[in-house]
PDB file of N, CA and C in Angstrom:
ATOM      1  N   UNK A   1     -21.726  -3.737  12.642  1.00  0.00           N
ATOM      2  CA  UNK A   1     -20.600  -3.943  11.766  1.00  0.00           C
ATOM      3  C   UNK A   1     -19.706  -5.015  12.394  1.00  0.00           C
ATOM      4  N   UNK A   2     -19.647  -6.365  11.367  1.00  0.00           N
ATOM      5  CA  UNK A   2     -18.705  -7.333  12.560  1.00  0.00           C
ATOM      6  C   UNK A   2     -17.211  -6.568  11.643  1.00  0.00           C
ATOM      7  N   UNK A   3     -16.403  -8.061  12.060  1.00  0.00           N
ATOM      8  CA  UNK A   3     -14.995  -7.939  12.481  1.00  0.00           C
ATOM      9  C   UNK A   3     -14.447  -7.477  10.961  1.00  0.00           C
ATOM     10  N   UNK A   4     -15.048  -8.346  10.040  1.00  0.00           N
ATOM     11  CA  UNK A   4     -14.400  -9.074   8.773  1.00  0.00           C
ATOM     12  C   UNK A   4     -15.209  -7.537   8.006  1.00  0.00           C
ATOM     13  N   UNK A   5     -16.055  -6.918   8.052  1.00  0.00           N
ATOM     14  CA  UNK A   5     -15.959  -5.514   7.684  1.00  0.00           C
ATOM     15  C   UNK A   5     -15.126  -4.470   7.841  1.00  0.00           C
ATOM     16  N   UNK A   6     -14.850  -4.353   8.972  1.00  0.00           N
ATOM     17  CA  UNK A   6     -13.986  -3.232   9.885  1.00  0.00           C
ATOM     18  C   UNK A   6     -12.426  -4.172   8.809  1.00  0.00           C
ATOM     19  N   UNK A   7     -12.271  -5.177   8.892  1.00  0.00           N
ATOM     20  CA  UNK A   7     -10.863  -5.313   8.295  1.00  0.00           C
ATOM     21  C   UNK A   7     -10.643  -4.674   6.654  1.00  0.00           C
ATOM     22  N   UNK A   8     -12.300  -5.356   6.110  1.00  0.00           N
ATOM     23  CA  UNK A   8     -12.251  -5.219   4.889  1.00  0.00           C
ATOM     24  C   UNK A   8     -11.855  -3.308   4.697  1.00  0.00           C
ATOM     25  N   UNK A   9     -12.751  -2.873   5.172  1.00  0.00           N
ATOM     26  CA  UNK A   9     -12.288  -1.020   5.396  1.00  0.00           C
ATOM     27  C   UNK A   9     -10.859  -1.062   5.451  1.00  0.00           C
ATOM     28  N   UNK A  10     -10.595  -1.191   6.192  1.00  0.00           N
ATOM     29  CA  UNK A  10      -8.892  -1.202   6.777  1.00  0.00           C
ATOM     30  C   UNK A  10      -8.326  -1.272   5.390  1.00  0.00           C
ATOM     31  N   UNK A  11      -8.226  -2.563   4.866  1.00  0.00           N
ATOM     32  CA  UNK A  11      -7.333  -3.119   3.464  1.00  0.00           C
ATOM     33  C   UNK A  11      -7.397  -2.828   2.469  1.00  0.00           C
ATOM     34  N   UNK A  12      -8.930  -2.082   2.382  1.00  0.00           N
ATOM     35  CA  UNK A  12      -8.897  -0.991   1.228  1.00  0.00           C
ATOM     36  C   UNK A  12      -8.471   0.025   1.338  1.00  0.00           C
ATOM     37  N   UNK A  13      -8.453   0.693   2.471  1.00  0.00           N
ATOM     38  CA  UNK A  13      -7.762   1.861   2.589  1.00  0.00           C
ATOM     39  C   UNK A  13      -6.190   2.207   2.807  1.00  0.00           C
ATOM     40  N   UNK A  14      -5.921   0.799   3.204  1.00  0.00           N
ATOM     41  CA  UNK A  14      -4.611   0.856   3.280  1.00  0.00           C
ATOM     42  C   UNK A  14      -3.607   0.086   1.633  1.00  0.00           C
ATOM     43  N   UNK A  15      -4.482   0.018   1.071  1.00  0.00           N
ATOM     44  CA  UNK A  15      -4.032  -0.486  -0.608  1.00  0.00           C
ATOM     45  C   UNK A  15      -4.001   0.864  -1.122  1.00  0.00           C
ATOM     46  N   UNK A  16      -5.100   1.823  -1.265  1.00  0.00           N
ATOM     47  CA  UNK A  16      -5.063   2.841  -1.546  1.00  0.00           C
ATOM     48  C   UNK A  16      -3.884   3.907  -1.089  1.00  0.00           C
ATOM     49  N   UNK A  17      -3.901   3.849  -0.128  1.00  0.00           N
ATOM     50  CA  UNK A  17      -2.372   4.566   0.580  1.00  0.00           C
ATOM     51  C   UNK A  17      -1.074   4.202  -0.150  1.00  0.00           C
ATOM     52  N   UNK A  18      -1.216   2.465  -0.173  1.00  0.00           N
ATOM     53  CA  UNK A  18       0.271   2.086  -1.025  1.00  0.00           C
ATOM     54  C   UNK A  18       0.367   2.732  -2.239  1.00  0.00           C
ATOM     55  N   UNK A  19      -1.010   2.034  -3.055  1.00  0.00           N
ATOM     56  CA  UNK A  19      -0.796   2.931  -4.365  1.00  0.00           C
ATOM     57  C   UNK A  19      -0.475   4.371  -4.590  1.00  0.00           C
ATOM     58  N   UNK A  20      -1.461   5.063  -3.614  1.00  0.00           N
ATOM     59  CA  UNK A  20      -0.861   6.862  -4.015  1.00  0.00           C
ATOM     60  C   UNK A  20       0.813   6.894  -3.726  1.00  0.00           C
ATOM     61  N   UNK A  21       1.300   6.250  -2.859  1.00  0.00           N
ATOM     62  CA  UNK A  21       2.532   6.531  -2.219  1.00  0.00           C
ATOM     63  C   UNK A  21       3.390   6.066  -3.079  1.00  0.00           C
ATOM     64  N   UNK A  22       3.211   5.136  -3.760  1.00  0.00           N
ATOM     65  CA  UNK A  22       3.898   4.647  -5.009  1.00  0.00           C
ATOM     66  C   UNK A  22       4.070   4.817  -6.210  1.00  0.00           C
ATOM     67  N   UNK A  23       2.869   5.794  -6.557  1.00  0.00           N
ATOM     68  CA  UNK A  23       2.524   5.937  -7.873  1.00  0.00           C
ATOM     69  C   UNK A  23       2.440   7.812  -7.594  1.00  0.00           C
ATOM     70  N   UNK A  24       2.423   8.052  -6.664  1.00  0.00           N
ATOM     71  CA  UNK A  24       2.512   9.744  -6.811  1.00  0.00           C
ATOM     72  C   UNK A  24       3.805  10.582  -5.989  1.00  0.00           C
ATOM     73  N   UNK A  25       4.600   8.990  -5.140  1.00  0.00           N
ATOM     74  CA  UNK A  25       5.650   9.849  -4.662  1.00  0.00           C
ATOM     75  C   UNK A  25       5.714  11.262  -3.769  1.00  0.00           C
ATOM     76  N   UNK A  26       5.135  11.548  -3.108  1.00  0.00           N
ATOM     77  CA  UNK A  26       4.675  12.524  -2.041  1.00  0.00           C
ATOM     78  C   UNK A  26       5.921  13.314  -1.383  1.00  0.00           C
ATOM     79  N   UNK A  27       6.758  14.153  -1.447  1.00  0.00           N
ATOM     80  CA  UNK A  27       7.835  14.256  -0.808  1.00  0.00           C
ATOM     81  C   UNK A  27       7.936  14.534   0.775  1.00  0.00           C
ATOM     82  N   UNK A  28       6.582  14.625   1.679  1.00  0.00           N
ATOM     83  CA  UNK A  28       6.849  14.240   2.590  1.00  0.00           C
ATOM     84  C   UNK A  28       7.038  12.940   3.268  1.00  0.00           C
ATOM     85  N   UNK A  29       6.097  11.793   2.141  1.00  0.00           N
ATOM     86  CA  UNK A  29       5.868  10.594   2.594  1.00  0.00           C
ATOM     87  C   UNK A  29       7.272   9.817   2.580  1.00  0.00           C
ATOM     88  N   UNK A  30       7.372  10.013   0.585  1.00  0.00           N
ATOM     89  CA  UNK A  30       8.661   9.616  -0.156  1.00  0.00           C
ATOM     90  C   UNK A  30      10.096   9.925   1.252  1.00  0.00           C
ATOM     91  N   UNK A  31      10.742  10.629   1.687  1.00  0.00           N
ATOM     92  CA  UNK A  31      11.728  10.863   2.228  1.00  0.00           C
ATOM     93  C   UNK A  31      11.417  10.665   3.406  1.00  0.00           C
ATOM     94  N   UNK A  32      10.818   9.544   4.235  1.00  0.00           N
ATOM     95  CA  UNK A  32      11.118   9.339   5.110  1.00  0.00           C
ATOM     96  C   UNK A  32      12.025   8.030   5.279  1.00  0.00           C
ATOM     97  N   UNK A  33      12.485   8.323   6.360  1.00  0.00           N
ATOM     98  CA  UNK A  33      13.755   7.303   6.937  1.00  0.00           C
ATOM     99  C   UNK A  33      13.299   5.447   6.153  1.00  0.00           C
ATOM    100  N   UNK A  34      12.157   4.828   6.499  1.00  0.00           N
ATOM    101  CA  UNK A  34      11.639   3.522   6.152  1.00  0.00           C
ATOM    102  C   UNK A  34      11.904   3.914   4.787  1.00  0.00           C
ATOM    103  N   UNK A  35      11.212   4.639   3.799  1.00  0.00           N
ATOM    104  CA  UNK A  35      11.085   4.081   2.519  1.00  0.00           C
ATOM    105  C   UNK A  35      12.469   4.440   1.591  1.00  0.00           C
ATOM    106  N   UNK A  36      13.132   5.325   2.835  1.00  0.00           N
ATOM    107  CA  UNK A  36      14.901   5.701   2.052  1.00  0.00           C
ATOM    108  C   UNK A  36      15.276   4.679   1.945  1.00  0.00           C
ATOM    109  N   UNK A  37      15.271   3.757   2.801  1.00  0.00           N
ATOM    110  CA  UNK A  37      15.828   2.457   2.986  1.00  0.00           C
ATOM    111  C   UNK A  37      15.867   1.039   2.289  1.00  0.00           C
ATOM    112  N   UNK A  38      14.221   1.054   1.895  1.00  0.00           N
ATOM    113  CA  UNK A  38      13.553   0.158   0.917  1.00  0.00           C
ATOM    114  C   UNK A  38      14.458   1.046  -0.552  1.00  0.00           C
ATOM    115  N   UNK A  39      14.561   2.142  -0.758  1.00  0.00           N
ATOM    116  CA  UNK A  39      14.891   3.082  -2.157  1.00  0.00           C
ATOM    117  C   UNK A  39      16.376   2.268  -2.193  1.00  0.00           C
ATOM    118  N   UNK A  40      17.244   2.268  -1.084  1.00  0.00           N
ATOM    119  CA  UNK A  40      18.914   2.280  -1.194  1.00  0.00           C
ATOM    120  C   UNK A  40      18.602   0.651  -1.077  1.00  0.00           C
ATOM    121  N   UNK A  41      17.861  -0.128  -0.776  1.00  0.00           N
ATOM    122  CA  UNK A  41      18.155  -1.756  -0.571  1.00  0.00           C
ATOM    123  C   UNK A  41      17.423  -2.469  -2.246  1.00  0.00           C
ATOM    124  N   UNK A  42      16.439  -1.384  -2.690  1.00  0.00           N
ATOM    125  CA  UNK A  42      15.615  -1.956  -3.600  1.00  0.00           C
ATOM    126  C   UNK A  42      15.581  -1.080  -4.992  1.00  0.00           C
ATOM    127  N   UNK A  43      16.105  -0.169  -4.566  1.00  0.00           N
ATOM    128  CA  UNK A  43      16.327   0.937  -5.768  1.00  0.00           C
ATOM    129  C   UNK A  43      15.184   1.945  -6.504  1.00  0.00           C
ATOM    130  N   UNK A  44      14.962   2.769  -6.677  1.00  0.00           N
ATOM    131  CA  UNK A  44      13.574   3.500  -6.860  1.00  0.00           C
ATOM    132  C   UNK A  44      12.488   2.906  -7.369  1.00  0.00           C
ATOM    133  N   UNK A  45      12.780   2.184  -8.850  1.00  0.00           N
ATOM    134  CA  UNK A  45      11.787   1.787  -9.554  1.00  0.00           C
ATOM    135  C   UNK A  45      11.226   0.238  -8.571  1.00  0.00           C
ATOM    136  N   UNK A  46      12.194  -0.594  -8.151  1.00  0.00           N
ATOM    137  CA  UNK A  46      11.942  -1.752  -7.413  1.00  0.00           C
ATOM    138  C   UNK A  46      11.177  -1.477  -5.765  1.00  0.00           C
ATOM    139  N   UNK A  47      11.493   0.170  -5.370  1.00  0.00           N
ATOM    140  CA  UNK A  47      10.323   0.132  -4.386  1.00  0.00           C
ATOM    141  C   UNK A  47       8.817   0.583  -4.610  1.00  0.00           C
ATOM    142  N   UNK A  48       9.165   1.675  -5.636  1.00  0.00           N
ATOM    143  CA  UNK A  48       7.562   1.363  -6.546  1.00  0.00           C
ATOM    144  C   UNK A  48       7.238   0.227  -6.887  1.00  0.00           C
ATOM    145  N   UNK A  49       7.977  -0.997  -7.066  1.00  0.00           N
ATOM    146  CA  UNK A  49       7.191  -1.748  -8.237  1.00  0.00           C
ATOM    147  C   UNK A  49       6.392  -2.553  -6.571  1.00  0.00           C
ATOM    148  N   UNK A  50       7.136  -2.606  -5.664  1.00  0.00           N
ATOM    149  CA  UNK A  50       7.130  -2.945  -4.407  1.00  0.00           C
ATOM    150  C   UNK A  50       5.601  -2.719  -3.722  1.00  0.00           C
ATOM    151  N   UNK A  51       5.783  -1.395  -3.937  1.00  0.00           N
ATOM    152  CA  UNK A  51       4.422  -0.588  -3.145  1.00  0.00           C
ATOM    153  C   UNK A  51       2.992  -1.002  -4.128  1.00  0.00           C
ATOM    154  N   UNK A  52       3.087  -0.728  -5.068  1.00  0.00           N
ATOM    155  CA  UNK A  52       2.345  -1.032  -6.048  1.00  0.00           C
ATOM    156  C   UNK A  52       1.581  -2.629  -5.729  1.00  0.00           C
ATOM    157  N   UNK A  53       2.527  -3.405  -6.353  1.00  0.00           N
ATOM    158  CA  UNK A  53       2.001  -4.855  -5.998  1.00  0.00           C
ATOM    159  C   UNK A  53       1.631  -4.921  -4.685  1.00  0.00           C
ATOM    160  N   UNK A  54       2.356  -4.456  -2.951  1.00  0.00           N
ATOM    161  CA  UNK A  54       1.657  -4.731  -1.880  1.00  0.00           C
ATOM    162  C   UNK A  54       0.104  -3.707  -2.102  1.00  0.00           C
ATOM    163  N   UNK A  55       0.116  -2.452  -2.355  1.00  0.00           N
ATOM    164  CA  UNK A  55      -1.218  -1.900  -2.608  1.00  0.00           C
ATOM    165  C   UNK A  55      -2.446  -2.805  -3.230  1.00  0.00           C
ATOM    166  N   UNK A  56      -2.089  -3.223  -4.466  1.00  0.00           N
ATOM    167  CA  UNK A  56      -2.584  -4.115  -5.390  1.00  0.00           C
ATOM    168  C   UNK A  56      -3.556  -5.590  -4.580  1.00  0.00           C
ATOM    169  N   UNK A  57      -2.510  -6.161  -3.946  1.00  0.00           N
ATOM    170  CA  UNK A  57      -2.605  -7.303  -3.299  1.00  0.00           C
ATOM    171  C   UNK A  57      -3.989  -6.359  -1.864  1.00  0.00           C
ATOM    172  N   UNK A  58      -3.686  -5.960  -1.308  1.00  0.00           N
ATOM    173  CA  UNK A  58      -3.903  -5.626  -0.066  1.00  0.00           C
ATOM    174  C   UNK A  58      -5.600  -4.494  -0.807  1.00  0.00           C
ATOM    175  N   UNK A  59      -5.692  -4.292  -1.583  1.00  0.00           N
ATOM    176  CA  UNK A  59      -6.749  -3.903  -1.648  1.00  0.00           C
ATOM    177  C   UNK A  59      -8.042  -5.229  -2.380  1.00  0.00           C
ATOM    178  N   UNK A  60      -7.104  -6.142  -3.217  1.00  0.00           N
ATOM    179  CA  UNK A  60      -7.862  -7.216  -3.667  1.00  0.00           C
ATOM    180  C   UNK A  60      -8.256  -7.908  -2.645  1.00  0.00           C
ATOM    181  N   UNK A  61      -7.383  -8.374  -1.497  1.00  0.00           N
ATOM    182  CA  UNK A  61      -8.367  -8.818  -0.282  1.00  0.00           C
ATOM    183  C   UNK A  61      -8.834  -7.986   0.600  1.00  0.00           C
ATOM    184  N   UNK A  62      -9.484  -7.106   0.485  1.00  0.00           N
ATOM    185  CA  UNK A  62      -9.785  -6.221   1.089  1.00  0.00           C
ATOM    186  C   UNK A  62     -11.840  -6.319   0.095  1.00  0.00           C
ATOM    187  N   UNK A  63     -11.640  -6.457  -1.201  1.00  0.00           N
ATOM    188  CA  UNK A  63     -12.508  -6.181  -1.878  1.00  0.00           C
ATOM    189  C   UNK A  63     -13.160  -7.459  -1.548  1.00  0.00           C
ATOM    190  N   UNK A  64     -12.238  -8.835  -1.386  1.00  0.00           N
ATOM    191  CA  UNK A  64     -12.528  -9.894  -1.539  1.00  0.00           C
ATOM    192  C   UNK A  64     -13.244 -10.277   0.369  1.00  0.00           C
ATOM    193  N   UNK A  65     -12.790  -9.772   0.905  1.00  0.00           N
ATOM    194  CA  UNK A  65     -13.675  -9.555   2.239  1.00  0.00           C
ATOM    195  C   UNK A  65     -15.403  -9.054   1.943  1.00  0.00           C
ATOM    196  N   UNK A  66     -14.906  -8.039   1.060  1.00  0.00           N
ATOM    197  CA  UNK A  66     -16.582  -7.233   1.237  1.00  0.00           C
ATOM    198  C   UNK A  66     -17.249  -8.225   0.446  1.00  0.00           C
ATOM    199  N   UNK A  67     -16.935  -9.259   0.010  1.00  0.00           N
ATOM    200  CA  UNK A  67     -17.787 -10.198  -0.897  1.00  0.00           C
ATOM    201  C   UNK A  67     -18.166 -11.218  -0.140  1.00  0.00           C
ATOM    202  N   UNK A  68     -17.519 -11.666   1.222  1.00  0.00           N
ATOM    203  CA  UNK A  68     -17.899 -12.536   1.879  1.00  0.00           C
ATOM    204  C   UNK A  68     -19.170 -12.352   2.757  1.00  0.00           C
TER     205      UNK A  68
END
């Protein structure tokens, strides 16, 4: 397994994380100190829309690795 696999894993799994965390709101995840912060600087819907698009992004190159 080279490098550019092991990343591609990584970026899918870590897109997936954004999205659940964004789109299902977890109340242990949701209330921690970092994303209170993003909530009070960006406002609820603007740190979903936040998480979402970095999920989004971060799993498309992630997919776009496994194609190389």
């Amino acid at each position: 397994m080279d490098i550019l696999t092991i990343l591609a894993i990584f970026l899918v799994l870590y897109g997936l994380a954004c999205l659940y965390v964004g789109l299902a709101k977890p109340k242990a995840i949701w209330g921690l100190s970092k994303l209170q912060g993003f909530v009070q600087l960006l406002g609820e819907k603007g740190t979903v829309i936040m998480l979402v698009i970095l999920g989004l992004a971060t799993l498309a190159g992630g997919i776009f690795l496994f194609t190389l």
